[in-house]
Every structure is written in structure tokens, then in C-alpha cells.
Protein backbone atom coordinates (compact mmCIF):
# COMPACT_ATOMS: atom_id res chain seq x y z
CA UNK A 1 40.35 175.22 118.94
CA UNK A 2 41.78 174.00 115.96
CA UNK A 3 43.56 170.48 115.87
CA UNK A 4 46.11 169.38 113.86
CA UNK A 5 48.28 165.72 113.25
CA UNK A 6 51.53 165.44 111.64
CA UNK A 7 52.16 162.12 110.16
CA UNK A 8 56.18 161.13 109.57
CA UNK A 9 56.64 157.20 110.43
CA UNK A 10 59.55 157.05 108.77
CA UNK A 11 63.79 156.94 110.03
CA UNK A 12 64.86 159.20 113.22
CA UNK A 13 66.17 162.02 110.70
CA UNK A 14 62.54 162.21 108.79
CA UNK A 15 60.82 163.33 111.95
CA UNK A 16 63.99 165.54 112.75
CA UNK A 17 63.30 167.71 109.85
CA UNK A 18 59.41 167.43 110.19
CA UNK A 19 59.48 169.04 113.50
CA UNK A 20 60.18 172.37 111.68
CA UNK A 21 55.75 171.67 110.96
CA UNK A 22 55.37 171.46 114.50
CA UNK A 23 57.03 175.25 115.21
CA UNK A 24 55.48 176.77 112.45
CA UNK A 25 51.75 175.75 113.21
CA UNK A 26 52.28 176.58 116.78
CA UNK A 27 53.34 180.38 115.64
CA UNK A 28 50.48 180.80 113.85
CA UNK A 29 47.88 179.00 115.97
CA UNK A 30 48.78 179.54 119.63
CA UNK A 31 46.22 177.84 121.38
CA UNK A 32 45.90 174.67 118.78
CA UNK A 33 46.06 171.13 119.73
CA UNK A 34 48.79 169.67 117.67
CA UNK A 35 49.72 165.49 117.35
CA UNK A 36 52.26 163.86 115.80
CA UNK A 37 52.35 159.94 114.79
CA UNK A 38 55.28 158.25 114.47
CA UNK A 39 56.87 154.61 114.72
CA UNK A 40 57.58 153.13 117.96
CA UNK A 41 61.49 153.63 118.11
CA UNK A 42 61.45 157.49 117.39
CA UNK A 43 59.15 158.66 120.57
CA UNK A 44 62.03 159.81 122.63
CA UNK A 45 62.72 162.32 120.02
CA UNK A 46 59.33 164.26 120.91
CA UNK A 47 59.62 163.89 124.57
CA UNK A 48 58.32 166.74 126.80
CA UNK A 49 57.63 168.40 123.80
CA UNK A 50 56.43 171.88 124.57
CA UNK A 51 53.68 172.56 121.31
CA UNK A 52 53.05 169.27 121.49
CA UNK A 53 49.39 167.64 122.68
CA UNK A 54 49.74 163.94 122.42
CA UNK A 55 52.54 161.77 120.51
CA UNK A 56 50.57 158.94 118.47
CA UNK A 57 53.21 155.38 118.45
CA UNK A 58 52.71 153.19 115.62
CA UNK A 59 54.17 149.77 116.57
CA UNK A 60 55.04 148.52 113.04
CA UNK A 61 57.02 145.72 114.35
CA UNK A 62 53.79 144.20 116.65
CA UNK A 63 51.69 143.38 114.13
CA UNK A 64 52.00 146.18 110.99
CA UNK A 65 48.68 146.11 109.63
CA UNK A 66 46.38 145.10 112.84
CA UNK A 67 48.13 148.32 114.26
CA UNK A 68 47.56 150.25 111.16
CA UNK A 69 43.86 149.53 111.42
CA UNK A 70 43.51 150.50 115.09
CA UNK A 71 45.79 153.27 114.41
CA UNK A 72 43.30 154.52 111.86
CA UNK A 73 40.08 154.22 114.06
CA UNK A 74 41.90 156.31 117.03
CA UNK A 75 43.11 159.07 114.32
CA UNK A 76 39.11 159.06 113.14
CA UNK A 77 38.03 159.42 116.67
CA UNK A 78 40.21 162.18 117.36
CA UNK A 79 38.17 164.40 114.76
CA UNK A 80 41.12 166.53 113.26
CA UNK A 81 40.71 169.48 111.29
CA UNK A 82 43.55 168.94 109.25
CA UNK A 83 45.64 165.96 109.06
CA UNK A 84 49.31 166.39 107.49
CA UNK A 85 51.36 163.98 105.91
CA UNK A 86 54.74 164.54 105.65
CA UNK A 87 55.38 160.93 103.70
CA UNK A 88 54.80 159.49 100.58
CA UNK A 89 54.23 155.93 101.29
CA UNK A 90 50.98 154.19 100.57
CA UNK A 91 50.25 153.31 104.90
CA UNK A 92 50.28 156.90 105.61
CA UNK A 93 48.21 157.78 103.09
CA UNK A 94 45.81 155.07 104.03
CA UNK A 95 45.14 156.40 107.19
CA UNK A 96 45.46 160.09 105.87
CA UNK A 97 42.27 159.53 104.03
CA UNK A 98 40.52 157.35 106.82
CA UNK A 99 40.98 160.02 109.28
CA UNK A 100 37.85 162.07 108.73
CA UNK A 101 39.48 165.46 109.16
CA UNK A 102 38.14 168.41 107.18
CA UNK A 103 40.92 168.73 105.22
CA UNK A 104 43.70 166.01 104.14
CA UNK A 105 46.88 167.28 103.33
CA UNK A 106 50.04 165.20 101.69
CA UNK A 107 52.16 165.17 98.87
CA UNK A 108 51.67 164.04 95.16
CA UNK A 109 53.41 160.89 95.09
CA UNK A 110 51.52 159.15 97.64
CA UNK A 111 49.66 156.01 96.09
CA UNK A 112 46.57 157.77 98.12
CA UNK A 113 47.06 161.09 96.78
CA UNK A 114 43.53 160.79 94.99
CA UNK A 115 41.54 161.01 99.19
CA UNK A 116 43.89 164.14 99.33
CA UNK A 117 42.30 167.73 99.32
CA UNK A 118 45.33 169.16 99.48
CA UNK A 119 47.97 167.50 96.81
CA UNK A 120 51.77 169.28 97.47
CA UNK A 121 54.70 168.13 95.23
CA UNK A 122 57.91 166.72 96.39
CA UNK A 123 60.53 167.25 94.38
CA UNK A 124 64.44 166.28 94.59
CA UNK A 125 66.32 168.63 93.92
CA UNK A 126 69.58 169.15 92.21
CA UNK A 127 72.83 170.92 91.93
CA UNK A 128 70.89 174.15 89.73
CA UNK A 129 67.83 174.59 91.65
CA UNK A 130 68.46 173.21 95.65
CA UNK A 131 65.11 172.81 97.84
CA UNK A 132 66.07 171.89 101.13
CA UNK A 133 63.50 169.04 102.75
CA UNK A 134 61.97 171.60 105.18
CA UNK A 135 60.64 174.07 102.82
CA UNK A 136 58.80 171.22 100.69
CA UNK A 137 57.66 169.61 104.32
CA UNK A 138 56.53 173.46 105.00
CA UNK A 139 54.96 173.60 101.66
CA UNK A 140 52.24 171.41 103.01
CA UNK A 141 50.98 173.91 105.36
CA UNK A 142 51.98 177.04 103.39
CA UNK A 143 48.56 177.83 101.63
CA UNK A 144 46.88 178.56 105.77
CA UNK A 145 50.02 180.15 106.92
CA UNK A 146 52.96 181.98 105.33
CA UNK A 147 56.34 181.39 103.21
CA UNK A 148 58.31 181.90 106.32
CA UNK A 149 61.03 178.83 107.12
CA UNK A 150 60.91 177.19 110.26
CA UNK A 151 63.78 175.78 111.40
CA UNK A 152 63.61 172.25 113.02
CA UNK A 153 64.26 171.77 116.27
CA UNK A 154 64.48 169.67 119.36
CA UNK A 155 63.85 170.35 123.14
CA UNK A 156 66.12 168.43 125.68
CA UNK A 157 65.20 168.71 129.42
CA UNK A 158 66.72 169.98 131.98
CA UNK A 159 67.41 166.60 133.04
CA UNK A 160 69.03 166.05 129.63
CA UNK A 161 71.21 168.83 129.85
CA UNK A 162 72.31 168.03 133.74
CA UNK A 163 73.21 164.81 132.72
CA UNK A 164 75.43 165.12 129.57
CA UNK A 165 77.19 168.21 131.75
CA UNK A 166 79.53 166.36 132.76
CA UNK A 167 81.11 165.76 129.80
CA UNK A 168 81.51 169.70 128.92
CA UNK A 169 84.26 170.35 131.65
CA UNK A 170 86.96 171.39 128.67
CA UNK A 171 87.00 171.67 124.71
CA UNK A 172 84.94 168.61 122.82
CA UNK A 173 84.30 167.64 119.49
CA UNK A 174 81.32 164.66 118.91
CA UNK A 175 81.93 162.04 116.12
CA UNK A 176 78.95 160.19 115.09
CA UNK A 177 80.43 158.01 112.78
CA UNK A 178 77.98 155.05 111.32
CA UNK A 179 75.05 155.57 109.42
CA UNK A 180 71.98 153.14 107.95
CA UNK A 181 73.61 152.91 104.46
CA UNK A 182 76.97 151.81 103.84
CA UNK A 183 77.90 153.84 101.27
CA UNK A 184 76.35 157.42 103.30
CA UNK A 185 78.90 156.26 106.04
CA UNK A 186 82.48 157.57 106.04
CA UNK A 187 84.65 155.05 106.04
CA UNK A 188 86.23 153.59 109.73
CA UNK A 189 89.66 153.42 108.45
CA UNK A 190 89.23 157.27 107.68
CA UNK A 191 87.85 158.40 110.98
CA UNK A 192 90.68 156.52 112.43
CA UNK A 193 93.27 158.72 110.27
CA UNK A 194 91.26 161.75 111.17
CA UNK A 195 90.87 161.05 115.11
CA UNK A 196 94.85 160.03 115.10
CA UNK A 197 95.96 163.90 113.88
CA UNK A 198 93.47 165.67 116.68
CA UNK A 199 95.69 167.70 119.08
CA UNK A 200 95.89 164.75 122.26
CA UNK A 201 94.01 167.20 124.77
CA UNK A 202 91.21 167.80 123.30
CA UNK A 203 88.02 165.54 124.08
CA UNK A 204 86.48 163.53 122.07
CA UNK A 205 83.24 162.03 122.07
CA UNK A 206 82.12 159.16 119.54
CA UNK A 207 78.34 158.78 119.45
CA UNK A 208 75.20 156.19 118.06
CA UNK A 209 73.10 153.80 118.97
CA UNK A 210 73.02 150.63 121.07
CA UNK A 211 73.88 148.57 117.57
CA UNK A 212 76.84 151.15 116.51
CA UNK A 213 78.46 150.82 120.18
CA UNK A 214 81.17 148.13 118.73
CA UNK A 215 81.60 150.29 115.45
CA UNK A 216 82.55 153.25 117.98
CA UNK A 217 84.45 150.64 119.97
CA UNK A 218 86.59 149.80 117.25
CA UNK A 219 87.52 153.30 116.20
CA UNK A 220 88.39 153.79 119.51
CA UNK A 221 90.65 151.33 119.76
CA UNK A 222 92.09 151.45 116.47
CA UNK A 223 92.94 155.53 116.83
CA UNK A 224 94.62 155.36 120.14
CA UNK A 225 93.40 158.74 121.44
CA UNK A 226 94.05 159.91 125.07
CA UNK A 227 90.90 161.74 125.31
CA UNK A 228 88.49 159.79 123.12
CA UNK A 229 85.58 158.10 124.92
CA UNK A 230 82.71 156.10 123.26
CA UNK A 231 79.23 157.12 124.43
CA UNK A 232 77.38 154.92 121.69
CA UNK A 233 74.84 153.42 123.24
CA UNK A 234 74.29 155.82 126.39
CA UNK A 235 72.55 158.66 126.08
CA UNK A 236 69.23 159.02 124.23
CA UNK A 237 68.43 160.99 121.59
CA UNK A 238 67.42 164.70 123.49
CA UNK A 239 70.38 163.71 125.91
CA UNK A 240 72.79 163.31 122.70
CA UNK A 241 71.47 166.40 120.99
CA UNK A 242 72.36 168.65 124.27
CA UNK A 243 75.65 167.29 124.31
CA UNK A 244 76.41 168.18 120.27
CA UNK A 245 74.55 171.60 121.29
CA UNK A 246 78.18 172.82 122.77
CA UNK A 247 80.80 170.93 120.94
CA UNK A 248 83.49 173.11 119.37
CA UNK A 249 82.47 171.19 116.30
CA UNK A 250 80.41 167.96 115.74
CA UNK A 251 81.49 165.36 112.92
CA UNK A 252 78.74 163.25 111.22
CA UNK A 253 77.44 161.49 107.70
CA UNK A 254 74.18 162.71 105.57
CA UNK A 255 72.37 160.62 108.70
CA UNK A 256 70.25 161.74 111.93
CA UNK A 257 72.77 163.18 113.92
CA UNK A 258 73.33 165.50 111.16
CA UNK A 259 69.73 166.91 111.24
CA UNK A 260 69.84 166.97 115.34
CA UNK A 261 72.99 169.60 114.94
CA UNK A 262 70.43 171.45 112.80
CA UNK A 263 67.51 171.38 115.32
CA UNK A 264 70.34 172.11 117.95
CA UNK A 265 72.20 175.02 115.62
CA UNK A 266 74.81 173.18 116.68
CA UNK A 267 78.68 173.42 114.85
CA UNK A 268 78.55 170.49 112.24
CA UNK A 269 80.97 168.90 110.14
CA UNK A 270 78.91 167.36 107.32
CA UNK A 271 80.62 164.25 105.26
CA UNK A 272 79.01 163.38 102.11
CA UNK A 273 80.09 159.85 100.40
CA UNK A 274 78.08 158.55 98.05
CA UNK A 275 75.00 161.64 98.17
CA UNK A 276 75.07 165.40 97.58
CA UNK A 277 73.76 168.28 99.65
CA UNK A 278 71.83 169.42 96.70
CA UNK A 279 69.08 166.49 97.48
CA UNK A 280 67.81 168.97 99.95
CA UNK A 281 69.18 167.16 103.33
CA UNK A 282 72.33 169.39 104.00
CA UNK A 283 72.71 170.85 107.27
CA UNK A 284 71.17 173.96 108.33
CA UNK A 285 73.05 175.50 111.62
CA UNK A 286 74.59 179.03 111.32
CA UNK A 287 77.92 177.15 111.63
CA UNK A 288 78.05 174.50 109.05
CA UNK A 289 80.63 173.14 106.86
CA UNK A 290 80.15 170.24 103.88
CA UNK A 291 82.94 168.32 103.45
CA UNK A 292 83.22 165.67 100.27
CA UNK A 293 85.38 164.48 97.91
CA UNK A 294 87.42 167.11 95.70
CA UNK A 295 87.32 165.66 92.35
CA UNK A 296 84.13 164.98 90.19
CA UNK A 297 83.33 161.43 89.94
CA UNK A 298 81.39 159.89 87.22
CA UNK A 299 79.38 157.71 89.34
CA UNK A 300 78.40 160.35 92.65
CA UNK A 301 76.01 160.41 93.25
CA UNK A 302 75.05 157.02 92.65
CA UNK A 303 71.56 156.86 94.51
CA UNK A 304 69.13 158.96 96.90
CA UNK A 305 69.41 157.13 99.95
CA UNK A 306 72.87 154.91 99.36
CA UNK A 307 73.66 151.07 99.23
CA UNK A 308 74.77 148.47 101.05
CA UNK A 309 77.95 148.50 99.19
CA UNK A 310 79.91 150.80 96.33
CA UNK A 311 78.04 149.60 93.33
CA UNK A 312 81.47 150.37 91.52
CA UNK A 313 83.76 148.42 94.00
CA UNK A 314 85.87 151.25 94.64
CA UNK A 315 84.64 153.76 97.26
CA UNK A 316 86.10 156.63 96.38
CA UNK A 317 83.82 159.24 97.20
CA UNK A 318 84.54 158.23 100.32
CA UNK A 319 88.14 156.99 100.34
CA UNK A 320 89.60 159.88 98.09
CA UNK A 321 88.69 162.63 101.64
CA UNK A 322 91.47 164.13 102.91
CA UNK A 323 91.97 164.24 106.63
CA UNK A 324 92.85 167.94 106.19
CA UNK A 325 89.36 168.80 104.65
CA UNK A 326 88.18 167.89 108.15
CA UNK A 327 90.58 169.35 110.37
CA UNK A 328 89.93 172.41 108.32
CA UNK A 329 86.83 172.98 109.44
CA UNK A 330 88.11 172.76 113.13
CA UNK A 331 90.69 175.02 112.73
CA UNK A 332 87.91 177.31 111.76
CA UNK A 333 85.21 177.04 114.12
């Protein structure tokens, strides 16, 4: 029996897209024990994971190199035949080449790259040539299996789904409206617009974490709808993820709740502010829709991952949306 481990300790949307790994190696080896490590925070994502054999937890905050090091002797114990890391961060790659396993497998710009046997490049893509972040993830593993795209996806329990069922009674859209970055995050004032020209009787459902509860809160208050309700905070991620499964349409940033109305082919509403689709993050359910601003600025996009704050002052890219451009996409779903 083969045995595998998929490294990806980085943000709740990285291990989203990686999970796309765990289907394909499962098609094409069955009966293989497959692990994934990731950082304590993100294990709810993997729960009851059907290809799954064990979920390694890497408790950065506890003591980030002491748990490194024991991290590394339990991967070595484990005896892997191929270990597979999805990030390019010097940790990871640390305990990619500890590990023992027969073959090492991670991308080029990882400071360890030189323990690799198997070096993959990673690169970002643009507007003339787009490579979505699952085919270079699947890249890794594509000289032992195939070309084929795997799709990533997540597996809420029944549980999950009898819980959030409550909230499907009648016609719902899900707004997840915060992000990490500032300048990724469509702007409150502009989900307040949006929210107040929704048709009064149709539910609405803002979602996010424990810390974006009084974000939610606010645009909640501030938009005045009959039938919005703020679920921030509530439900966990495989319970949040069931409930976007069957909205008529789900509105988000270039964040994680994006990539869980991929794993969910869910209906999704992408805004883009400050980044572009074309960096290979986009959304990848049969029903999608990008929505950004309409004219070409000379300063979008300004950075990868976004900032804290415009570095311009202005905002536009996320200012200058129309409210139409989103109730567009509604009107077509």
C-alpha cells in the first residue's frame, strides 16, 4: 500500500484548492493511505474526510519551531513513499526533506528545493497565458498520474447539511463579505448599496468568522433588509459550505469562501478589488460570474495578495463597482 502526505500549512483557501491532490491520488490509487498536514485552525475543513487516513495539526501558535521539530520526527516515523508539498515556504520544505520518504516532491521556489527529487515550478500567471492554482498544485503529482484536472472539493456531513436546513425553507443568496486583506475586500459601504436594491423577500444570509461577526453586524444594520440575517460566527466551515451549496447565488471577495463555492460547485458571485482572476485563483463552479471594475486602472493590480490599505489613497477598483454589475449576475442565475 502506497502512502502519501500532502503538506499546505498555509490560509483556509490554500488547503481549499489543495484538496483537488487529495481526489486525484485517491482515483488513481484506491487503496492508498493518504495524510494531509496543516495548521491548527484549518482542521475542520478536512473533517470526516472520506480519502482521507489521518489529518496531521501543526500548532504554529504553541511553540512554532519545538512543534516543527516534533512535527518532523512523526512525518519520519510515518515512512511515506512520497511526501508532497504544495507550499513554497522554507518550514515546509524543512520537514519535506526530513521526512525520509522515497521521493520528495515540491515546487522550485522553496528555499529547500535542493532535498527535492522532484522540483515543479510555480508560476503566476497573467492576463495572456492564465494557470489556475489547481493545475500547478496538480502538476506536482502529474509525472505518476495523468493531465486530468481535479476539481477541489469539500465533504459536509450529514449533520452539516441537517443543520444549515433550516435556513433553505425559500430563495437565499449568501454574502461573505470581509476578507484578510483590505484592499481584496469589497468595500462595506458597497455591500450596503448592493443589499439595499435586493427584492425585500428574498433571504439573505451574511457569512465569516467569529472576528468578521461585527463587520456582518454592521452591514446588517446599516442596509435595513427584512430578510437579512448574520450567521458570521455560527456555523463552521463544512456547515457554511452546505449552506452556499444551494444558494440561488453566493456573493464573496478573491478569499476562502470563494474557493469553498468551487469545492461546493456552488453559484458564485466573484468581486475582484485590488487582484485579477488571471493570478490563477478565480472561481471554478459551472455557474460562476467575475465581477470588477469596468475601466482599466493604471495601478490594478497593485499586488498578489493585497494591502492593508489602497497604496494610492483612492480605492477605486473597488469603489468605481456598480451595484448593477452584481445584481446582474442574479438576475441571471
Amino acid at each position: 500500500m502506497q502512502k502519501f502526505l500532502i503538506i499546505q500549512t498555509a490560509f483556509v483557501g490554500d488547503v481549499v484548492l489543495a484538496t483537488g491532490l487529495i481526489e486525484k491520488l485517491h482515483f488513481h490509487f484506491p487503496d492508498a493511505q493518504i495524510d494531509f498536514l496543516l495548521r491548527k485552525g484549518n482542521e475542520g475543513l478536512l473533517l470526516n474526510h472520506p480519502f482521507l487516513h489521518d489529518v496531521l495539526i501543526w500548532d504554529k501558535k504553541k511553540g512554532k519551531y519545538s512543534e516543527l521539530w516534533k512535527m518532523a520526527n512523526r512525518i519520519r516515523k510515518n515512512k511515506y513513499d512520497k511526501v508532497i508539498n504544495v507550499q513554497r515556504f522554507a518550514a515546509t520544505g524543512f520537514l519535506t526533506i526530513f521526512s525520509g520518504a522515497k521521493q520528495k516532491i515540491g515546487f522550485d521556489k522553496n528555499p529547500f528545493r535542493f532535498g527535492f527529487d522532484v522540483k515543479v515550478p510555480h508560476p503566476i500567471s497573467k492576463d495572456s497565458n492564465p494557470i489556475h492554482e489547481i493545475q500547478r498544485n496538480l502538476d506536482l503529482v502529474k509525472h505518476f498520474t495523468d493531465n486530468t484536472l481535479y476539481r477541489p472539493r469539500l465533504y459536509p456531513s450529514h449533520s452539516d447539511d441537517e443543520l444549515v436546513s433550516k435556513y433553505k425553507t425559500s430563495k437565499y443568496i449568501c454574502i461573505a463579505p470581509a476578507s484578510v486583506w483590505f484592499t481584496k475586500q469589497f468595500h462595506p459601504d458597497k455591500w450596503i448599496s448592493f443589499i439595499k436594491k435586493l427584492p425585500s423577500d428574498l433571504r439573505i444570509y451574511l457569512l465569516g468568522a467569529p472576528g468578521e461577526k461585527e463587520l456582518c453586524e454592521n452591514i446588517l444594520q446599516q442596509s435595513a433588509h427584512a430578510n437579512a440575517q448574520n450567521l458570521a460566527g455560527t456555523l463552521s466551515f463544512l456547515q457554511s459550505a452546505s449552506l452556499m451549496k444551494d444558494a440561488a447565488m453566493n456573493y464573496v471577495n478573491d478569499s476562502a469562501p470563494m474557493h469553498f463555492a468551487s469545492a461546493m460547485n456552488a453559484a458564485v458571485t466573484a468581486v475582484y478589488c485590488s487582484t485579477i482572476p488571471a493570478f490563477g485563483f478565480g472561481p471554478l463552479s459551472d455557474q460562476s460570474f467575475i465581477v470588477e471594475i469596468e475601466e482599466k486602472l493604471y495601478c490594478r493590480p497593485c499586488g498578489l495578495h493585497g494591502y492593508k490599505a489602497c497604496p494610492e489613497g483612492h480605492f477605486r477598483c473597488a469603489l468605481d463597482i456598480r451595484d448593477e454589475q452584481l445584481l446582474r449576475t442574479l438576475e441571471n442565475s
